[in-house]
C-alpha atoms as a PDB file:
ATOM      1  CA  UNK A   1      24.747  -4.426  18.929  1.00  0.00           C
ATOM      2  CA  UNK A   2      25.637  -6.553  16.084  1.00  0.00           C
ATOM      3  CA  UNK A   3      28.702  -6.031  13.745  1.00  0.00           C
ATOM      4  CA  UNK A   4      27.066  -4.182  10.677  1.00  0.00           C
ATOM      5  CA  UNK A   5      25.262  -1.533  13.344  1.00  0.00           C
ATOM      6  CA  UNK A   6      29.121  -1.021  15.029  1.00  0.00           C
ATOM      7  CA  UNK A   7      30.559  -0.876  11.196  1.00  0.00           C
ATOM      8  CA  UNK A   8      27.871   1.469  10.574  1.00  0.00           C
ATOM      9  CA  UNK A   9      28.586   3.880  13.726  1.00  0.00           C
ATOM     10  CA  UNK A  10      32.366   3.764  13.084  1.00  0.00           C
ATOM     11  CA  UNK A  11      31.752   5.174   9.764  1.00  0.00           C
ATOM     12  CA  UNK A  12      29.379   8.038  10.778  1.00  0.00           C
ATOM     13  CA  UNK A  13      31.595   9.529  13.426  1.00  0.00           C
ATOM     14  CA  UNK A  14      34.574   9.373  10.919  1.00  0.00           C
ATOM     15  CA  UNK A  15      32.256  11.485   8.521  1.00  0.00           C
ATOM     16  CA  UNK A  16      30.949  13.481  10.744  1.00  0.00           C
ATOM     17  CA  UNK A  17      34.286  14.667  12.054  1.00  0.00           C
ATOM     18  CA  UNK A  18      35.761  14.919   8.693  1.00  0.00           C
ATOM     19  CA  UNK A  19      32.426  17.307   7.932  1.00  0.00           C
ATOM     20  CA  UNK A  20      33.237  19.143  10.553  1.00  0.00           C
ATOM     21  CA  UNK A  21      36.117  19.731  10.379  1.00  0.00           C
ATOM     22  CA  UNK A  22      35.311  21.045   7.020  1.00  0.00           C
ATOM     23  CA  UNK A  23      32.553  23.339   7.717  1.00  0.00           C
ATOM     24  CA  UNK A  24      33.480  24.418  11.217  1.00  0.00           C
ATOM     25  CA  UNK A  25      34.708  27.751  11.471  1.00  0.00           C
ATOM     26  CA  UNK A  26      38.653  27.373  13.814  1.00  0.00           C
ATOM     27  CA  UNK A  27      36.579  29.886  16.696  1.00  0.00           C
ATOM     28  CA  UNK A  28      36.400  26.053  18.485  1.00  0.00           C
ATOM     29  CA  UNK A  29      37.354  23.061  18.499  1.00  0.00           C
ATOM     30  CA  UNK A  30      34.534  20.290  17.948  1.00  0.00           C
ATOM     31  CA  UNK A  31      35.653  16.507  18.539  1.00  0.00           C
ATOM     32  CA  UNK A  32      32.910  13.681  17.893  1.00  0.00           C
ATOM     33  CA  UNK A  33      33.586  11.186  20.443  1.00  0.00           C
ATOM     34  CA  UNK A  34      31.094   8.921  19.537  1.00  0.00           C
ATOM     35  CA  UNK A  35      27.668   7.435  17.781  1.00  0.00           C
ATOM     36  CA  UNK A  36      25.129   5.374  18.585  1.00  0.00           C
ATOM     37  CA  UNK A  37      22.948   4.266  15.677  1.00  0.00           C
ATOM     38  CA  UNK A  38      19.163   2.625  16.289  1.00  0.00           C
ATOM     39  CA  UNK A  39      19.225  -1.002  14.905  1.00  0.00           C
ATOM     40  CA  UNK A  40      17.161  -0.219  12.420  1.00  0.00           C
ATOM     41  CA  UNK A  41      20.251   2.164  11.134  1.00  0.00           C
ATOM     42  CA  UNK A  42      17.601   4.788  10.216  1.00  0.00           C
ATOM     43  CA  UNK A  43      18.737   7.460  13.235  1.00  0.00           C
ATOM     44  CA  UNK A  44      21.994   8.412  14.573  1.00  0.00           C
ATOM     45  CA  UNK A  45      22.852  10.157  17.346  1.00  0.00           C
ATOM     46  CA  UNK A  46      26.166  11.830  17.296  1.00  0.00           C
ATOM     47  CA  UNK A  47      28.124  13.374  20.042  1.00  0.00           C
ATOM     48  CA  UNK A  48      31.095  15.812  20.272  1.00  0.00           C
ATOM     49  CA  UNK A  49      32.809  17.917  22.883  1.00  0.00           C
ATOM     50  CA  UNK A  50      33.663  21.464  22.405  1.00  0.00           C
ATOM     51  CA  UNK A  51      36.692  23.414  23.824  1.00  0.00           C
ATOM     52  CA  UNK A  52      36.598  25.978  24.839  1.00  0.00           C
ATOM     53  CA  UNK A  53      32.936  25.178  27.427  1.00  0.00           C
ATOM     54  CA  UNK A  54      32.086  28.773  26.700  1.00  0.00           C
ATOM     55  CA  UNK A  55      31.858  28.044  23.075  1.00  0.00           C
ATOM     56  CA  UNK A  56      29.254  25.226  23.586  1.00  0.00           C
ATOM     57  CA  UNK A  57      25.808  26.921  22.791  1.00  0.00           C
ATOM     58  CA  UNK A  58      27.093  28.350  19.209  1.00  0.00           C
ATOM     59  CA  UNK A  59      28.908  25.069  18.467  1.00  0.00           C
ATOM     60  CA  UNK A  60      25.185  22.903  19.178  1.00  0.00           C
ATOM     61  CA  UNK A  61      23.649  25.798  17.133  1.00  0.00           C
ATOM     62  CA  UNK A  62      25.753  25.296  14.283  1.00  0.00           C
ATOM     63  CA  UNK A  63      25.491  21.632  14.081  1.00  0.00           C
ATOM     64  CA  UNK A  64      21.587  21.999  14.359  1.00  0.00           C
ATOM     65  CA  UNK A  65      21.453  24.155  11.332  1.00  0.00           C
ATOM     66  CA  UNK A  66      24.494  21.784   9.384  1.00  0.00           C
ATOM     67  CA  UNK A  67      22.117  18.665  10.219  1.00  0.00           C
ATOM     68  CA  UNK A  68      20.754  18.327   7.022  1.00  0.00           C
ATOM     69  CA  UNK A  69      24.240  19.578   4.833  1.00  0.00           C
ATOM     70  CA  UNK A  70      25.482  16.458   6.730  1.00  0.00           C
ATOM     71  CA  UNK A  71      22.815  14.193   5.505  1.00  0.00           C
ATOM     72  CA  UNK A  72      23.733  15.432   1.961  1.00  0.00           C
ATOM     73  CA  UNK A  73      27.294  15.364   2.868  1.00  0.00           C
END
């Protein structure tokens, strides 16, 4: 990984976070621990815990739907 691509992956976790924290209704708590971006910076991968475990499924389903809101975002 060179410099740019870790610049690049710091940035989209803070944003995504922020967005989330934004959009996410307080029924869980979502935390992105981390992104890994291709080195061709055209796809991210970003991933988050959820507390509480139960709340999991509906917190993946929301982020699938929010997917492109974050692109815009």
């Amino acid at each position: 990984m060179n410099i740019r691509t870790g610049k690049v992956e710091t940035l989209i976790s803070h944003l995504a976070a922020k967005f989330l924290e934004k959009e996410a209704s307080n029924v869980s708590l979502i935390t992105v621990t981390g992104c890994v971006v291709t080195d061709d910076l055209k796809k991210a991968t970003i991933y988050f815990t959820v507390i509480p475990e139960s709340k999991e499924k509906a917190a993946l389903d929301f982020t699938k739907r929010m997917r492109s809101d974050f692109r815009d975002y």
